[in-house]
C-alpha atoms as a PDB file:
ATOM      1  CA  UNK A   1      31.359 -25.339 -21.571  1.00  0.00           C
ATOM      2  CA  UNK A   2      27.589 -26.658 -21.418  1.00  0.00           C
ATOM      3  CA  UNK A   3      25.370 -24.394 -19.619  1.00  0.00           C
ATOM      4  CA  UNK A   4      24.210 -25.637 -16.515  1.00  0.00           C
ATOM      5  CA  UNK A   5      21.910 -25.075 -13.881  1.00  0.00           C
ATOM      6  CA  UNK A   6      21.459 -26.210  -9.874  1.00  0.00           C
ATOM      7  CA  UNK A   7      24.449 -28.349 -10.805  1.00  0.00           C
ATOM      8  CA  UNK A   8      22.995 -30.004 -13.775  1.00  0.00           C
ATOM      9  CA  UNK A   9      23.850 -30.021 -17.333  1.00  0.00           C
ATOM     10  CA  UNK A  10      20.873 -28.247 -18.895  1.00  0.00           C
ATOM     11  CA  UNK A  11      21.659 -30.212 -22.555  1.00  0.00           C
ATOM     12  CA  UNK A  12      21.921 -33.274 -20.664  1.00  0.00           C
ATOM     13  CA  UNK A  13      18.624 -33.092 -18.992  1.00  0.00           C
ATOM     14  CA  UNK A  14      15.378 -35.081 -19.794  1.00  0.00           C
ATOM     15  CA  UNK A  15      12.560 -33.321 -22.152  1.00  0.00           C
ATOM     16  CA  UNK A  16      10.198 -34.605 -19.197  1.00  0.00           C
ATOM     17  CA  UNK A  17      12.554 -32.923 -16.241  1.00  0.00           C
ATOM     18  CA  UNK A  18      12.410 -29.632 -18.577  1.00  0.00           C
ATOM     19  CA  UNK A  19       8.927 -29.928 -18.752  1.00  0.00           C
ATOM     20  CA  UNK A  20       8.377 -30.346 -15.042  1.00  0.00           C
ATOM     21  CA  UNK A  21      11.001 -27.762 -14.005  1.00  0.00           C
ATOM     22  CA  UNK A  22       9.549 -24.884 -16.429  1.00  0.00           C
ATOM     23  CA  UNK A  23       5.788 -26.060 -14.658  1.00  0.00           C
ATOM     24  CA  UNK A  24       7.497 -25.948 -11.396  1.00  0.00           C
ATOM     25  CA  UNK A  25       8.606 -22.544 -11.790  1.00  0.00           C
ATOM     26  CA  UNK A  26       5.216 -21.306 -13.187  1.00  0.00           C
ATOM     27  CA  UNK A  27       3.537 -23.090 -10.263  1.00  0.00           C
ATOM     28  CA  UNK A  28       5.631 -21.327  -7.794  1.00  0.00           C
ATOM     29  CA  UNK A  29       5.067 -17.990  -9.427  1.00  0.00           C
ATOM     30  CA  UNK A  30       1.378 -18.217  -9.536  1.00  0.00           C
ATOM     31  CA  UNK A  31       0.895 -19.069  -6.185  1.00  0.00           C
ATOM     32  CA  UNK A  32       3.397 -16.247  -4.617  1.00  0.00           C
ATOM     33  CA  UNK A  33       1.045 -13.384  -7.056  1.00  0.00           C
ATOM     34  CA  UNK A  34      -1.801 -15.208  -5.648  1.00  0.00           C
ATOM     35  CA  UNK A  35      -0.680 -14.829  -2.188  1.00  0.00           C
ATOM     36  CA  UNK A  36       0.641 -11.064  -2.856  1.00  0.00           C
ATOM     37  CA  UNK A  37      -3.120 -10.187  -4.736  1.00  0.00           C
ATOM     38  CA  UNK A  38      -4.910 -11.739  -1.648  1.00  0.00           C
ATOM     39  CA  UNK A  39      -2.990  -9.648   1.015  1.00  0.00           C
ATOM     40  CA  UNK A  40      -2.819  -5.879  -0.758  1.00  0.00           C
ATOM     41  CA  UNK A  41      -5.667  -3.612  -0.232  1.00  0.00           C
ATOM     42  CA  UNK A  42      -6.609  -5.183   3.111  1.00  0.00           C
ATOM     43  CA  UNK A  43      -6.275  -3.135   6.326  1.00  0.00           C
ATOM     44  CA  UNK A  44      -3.645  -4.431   9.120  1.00  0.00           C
ATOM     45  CA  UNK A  45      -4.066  -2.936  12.476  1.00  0.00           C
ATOM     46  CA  UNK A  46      -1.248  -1.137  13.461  1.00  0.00           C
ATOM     47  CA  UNK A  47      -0.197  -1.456  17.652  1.00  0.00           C
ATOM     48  CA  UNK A  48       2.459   0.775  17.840  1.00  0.00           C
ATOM     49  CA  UNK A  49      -0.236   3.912  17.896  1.00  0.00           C
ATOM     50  CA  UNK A  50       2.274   6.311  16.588  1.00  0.00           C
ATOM     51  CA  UNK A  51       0.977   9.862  16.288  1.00  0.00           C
ATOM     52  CA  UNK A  52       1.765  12.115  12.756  1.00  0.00           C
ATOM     53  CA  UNK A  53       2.790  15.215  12.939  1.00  0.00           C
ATOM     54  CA  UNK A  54       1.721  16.555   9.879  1.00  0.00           C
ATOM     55  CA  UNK A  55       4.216  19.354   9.948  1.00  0.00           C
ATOM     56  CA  UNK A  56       6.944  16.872   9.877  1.00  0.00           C
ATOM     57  CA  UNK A  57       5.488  15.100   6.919  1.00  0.00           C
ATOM     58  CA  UNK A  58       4.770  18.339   5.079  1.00  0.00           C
ATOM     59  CA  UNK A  59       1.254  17.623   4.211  1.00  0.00           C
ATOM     60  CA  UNK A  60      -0.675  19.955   1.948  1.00  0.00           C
ATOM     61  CA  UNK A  61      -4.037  20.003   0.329  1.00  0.00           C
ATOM     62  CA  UNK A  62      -5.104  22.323  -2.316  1.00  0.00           C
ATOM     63  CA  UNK A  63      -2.145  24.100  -2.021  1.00  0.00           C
ATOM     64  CA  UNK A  64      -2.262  24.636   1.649  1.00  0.00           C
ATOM     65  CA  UNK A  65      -0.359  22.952   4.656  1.00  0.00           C
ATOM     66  CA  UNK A  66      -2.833  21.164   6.490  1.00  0.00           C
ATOM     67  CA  UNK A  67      -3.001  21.749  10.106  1.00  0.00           C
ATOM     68  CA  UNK A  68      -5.900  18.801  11.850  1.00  0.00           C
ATOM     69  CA  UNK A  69      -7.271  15.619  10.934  1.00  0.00           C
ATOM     70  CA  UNK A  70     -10.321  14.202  10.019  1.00  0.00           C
ATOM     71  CA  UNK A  71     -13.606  14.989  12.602  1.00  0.00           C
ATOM     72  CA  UNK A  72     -13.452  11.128  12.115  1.00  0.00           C
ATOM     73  CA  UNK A  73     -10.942   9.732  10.004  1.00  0.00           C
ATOM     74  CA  UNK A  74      -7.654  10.533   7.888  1.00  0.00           C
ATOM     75  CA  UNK A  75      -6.466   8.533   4.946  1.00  0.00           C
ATOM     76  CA  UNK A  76      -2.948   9.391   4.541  1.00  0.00           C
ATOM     77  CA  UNK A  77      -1.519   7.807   1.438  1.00  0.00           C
ATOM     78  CA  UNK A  78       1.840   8.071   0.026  1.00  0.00           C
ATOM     79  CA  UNK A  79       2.010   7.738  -3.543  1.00  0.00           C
ATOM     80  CA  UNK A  80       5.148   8.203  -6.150  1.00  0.00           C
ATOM     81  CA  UNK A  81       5.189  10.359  -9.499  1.00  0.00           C
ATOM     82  CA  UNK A  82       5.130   7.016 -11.354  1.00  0.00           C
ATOM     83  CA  UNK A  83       2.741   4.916  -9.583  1.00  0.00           C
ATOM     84  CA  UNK A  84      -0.743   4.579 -11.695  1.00  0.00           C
ATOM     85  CA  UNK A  85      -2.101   2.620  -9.040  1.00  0.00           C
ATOM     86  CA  UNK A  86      -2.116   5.915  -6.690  1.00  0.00           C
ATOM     87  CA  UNK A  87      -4.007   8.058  -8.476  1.00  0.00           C
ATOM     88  CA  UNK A  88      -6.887   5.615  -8.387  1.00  0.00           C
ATOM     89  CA  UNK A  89      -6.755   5.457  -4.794  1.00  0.00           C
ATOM     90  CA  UNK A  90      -6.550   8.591  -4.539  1.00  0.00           C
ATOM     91  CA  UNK A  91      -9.409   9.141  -6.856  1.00  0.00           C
ATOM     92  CA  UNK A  92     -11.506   6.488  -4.406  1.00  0.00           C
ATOM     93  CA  UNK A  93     -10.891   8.565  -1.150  1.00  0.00           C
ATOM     94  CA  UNK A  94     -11.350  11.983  -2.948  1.00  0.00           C
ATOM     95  CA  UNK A  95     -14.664  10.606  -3.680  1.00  0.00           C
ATOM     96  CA  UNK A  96     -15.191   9.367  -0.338  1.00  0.00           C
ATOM     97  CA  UNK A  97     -14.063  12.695   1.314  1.00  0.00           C
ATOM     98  CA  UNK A  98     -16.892  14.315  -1.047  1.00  0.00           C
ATOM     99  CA  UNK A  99     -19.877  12.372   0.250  1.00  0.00           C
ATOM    100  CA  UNK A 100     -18.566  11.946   3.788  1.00  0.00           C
ATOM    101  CA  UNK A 101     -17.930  15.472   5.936  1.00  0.00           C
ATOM    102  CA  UNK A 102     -16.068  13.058   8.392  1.00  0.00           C
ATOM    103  CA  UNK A 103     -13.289  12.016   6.651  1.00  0.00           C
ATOM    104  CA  UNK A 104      -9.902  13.913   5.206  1.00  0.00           C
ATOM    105  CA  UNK A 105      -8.571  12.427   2.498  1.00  0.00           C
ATOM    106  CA  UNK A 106      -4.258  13.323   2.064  1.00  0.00           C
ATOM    107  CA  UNK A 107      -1.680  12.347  -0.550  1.00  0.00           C
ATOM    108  CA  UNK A 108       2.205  12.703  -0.083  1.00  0.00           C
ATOM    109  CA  UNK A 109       4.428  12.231  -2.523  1.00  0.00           C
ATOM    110  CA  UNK A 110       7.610  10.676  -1.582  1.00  0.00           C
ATOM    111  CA  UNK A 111       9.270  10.384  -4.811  1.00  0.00           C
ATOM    112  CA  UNK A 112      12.029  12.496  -3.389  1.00  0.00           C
ATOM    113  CA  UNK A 113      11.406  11.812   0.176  1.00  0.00           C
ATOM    114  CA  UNK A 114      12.893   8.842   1.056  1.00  0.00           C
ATOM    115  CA  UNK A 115      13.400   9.932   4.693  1.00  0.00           C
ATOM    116  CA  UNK A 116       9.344   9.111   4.760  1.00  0.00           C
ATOM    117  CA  UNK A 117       9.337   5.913   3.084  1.00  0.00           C
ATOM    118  CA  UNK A 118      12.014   4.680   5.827  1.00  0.00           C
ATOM    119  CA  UNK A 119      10.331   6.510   8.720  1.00  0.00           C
ATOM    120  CA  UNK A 120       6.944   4.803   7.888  1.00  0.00           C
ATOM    121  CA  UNK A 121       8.557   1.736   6.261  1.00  0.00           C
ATOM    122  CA  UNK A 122       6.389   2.302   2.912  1.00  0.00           C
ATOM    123  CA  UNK A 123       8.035  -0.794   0.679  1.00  0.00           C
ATOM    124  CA  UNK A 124       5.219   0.021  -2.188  1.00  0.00           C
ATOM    125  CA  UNK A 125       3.119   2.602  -3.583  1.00  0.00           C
ATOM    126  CA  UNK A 126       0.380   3.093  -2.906  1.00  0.00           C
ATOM    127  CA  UNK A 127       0.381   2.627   0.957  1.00  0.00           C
ATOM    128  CA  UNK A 128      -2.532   4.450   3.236  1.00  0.00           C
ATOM    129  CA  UNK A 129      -2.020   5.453   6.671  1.00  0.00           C
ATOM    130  CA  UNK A 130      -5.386   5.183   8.492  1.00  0.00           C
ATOM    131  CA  UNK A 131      -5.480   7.986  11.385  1.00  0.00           C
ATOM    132  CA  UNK A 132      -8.307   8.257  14.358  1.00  0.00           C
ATOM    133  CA  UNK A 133      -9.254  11.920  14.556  1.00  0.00           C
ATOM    134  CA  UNK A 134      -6.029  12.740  16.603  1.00  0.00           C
ATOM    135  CA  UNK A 135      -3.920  11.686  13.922  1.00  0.00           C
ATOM    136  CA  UNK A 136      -2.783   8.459  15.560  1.00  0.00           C
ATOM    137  CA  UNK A 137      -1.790   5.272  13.110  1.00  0.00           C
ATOM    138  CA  UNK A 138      -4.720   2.379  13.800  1.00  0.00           C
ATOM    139  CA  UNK A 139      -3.972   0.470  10.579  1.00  0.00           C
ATOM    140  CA  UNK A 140      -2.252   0.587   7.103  1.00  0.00           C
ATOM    141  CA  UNK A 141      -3.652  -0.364   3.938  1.00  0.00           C
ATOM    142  CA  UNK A 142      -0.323  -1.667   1.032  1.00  0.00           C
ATOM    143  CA  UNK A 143      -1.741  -1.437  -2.280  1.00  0.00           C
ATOM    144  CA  UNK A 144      -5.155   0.064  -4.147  1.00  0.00           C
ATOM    145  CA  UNK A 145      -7.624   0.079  -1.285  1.00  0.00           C
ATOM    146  CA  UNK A 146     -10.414  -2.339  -1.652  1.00  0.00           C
ATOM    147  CA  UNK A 147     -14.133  -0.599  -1.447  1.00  0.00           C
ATOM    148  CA  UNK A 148     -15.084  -3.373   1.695  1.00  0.00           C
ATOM    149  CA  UNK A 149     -11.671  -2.485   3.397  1.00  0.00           C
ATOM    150  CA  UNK A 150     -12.435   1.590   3.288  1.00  0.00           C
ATOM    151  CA  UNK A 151     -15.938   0.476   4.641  1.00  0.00           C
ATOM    152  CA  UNK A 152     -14.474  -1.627   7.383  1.00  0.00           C
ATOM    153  CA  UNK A 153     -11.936   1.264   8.335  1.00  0.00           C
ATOM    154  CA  UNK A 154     -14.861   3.740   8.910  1.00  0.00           C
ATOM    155  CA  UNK A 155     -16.906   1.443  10.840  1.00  0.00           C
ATOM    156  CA  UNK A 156     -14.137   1.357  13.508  1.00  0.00           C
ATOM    157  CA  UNK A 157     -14.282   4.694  14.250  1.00  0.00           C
ATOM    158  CA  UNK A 158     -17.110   6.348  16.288  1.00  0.00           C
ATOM    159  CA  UNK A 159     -17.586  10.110  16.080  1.00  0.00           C
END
């Protein structure tokens, strides 16, 4: 049986409508990684205003539940076991959270909590919850977090 494809007979087929079908296909996929690369690490401002509770989520730090937000500004990212990307972000806001008393900086893991991910409909890893000092959601950040986007996020916020 000849091996087909859309309908057409693949050892039938032109050299030139191979040619242009393979260049098609890379054409497509370049432009839907271009589109993905050019919309992760941006912020999107979130309306819904939800408040955490970070008992609920079971955020610790050091070891230690944590009990208040940021005089300023949280950064809650969830991360997975196997995401490299994560502990670069999370390396960027730890170093952020050093230099600037006004923000908290906390990472949960939801490798086995999959009630989170659905809750806060994380679809990739690393996503960042941005929180105003009462720990309500004013934007989301899907991917690494880009250096302009972290500056943008604290400029919103007065103290």
């Amino acid at each position: 049986m000849p091996a087909r494809f859309a309908g057409v007979n693949l050892f039938v087929m032109s050299l030139e409508l191979r040619l242009a079908l393979i260049f098609g296909v890379i054409a497509l996929a370049t432009a839907a990684g271009l589109i993905w690369r050019a919309r992760t690490g941006r912020a999107k401002l979130v309306s819904s205003g939800e408040v955490i509770d970070l008992a609920e989520i079971g955020a610790t730090k050091d070891g230690q539940p944590v009990t208040s937000f940021g005089s300023k500004v949280t950064f809650l990212q969830f991360s997975t076991e196997i995401c490299s990307q994560c502990r670069q972000t999370a390396r960027l806001f730890h170093e952020l959270e050093q230099t600037t008393p006004d923000v908290l900086h906390i990472e949960v893991d939801i490798t086995h909590r999959m009630e989170l991910a659905k809750k806060f409909h994380i679809m990739q890893t690393p996503t960042t919850l941005v929180l105003d000092k009462r720990g309500r959601v004013t934007s989301r950040i899907g991917g690494v977090a880009r250096p302009q986007t972290i500056a943008d996020e604290l400029g919103s916020f007065s103290i």
